[in-house]
Each structure stands twice: as structure tokens, then as C-alpha cells.
Protein backbone atom coordinates (compact mmCIF):
# COMPACT_ATOMS: atom_id res chain seq x y z
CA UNK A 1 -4.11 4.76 -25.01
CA UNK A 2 -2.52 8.26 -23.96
CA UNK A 3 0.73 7.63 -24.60
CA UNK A 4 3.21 10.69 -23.04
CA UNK A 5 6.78 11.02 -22.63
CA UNK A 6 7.47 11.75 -18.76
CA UNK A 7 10.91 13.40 -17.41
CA UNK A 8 11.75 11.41 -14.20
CA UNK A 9 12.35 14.10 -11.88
CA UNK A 10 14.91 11.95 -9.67
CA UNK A 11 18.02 11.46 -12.32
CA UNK A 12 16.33 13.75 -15.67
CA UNK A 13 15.98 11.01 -17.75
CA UNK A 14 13.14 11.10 -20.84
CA UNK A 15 10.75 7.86 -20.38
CA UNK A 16 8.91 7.84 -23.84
CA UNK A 17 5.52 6.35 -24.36
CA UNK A 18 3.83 5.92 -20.78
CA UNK A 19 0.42 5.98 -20.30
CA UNK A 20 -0.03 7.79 -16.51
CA UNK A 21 -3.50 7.68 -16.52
CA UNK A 22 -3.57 3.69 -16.27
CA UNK A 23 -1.29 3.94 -13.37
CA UNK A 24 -2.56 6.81 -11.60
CA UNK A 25 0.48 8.71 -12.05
CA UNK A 26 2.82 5.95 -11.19
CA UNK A 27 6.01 5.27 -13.15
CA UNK A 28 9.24 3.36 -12.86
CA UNK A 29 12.17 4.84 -14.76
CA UNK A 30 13.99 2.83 -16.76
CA UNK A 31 17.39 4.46 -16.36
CA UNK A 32 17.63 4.85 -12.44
CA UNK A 33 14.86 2.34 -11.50
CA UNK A 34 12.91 4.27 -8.98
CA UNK A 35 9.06 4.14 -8.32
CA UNK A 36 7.38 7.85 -8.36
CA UNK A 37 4.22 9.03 -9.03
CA UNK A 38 3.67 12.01 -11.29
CA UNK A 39 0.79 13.86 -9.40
CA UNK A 40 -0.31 15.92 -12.41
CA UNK A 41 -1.96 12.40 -13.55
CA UNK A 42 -3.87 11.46 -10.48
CA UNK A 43 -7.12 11.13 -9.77
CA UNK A 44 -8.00 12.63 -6.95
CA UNK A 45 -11.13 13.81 -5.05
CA UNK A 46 -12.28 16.50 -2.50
CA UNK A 47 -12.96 16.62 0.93
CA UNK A 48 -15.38 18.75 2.52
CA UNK A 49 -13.69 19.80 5.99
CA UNK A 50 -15.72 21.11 8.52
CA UNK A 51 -15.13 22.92 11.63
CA UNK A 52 -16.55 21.95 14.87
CA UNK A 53 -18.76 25.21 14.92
CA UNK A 54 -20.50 24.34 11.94
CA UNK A 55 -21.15 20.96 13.32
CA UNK A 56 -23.28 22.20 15.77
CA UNK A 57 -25.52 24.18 13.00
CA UNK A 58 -26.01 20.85 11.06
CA UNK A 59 -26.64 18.53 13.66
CA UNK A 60 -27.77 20.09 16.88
CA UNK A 61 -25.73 18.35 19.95
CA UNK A 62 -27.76 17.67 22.78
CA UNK A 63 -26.48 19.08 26.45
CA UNK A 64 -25.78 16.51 28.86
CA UNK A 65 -26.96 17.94 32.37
């Protein structure tokens, strides 16, 4: 378990001995009540994004006539 001690970043209050990483980031504060997630403890993934001219040099489009 990777227990850490999290400010809440709505009303400042110290929430000892959460483990993020289980949650994906999520808490609940247990002074003011509110749901956030923490996004230095998600897991997250890239993307490629392509643009529309490299499109064509991966996949050649055929031209309608």
C-alpha cells in the first residue's frame, strides 16, 4: 500500500493515509466532503494525433472521378 497524505485543494485540509494510486487519483475529503481527483496520480496514456496531410502518406486515398 502507498499510503500519502493529500492536501484537498478545495477547503486546505490534510487527508492522511490515502492510497491515490488505487483510486486513480480520486479522493473524498473528509472535512468538506467533495469528490476530486488528484491528477499527479493518474494513469494516463498517449494519443498519437495525426493531421489529415499525413493521412494521405500512410494510407493513400483513392480519387473519386
Amino acid at each position: 500500500m502507498n499510503a500519502k497524505d493529500v492536501k484537498c485543494p478545495i477547503c486546505g485540509t490534510v487527508n492522511r493515509s490515502l492510497d491515490l494510486d488505487e483510486t486513480d487519483g480520486w479522493m473524498e475529503c473528509e472535512h468538506c466532503h467533495n469528490a476530486v481527483q488528484i491528477l499527479a496520480y493518474t494513469k494516463t496514456k498517449r494519443i498519437p494525433v495525426y493531421q489529415m496531410a499525413d493521412c494521405n502518406l500512410l494510407v493513400p486515398l483513392s480519387k473519386k472521378r
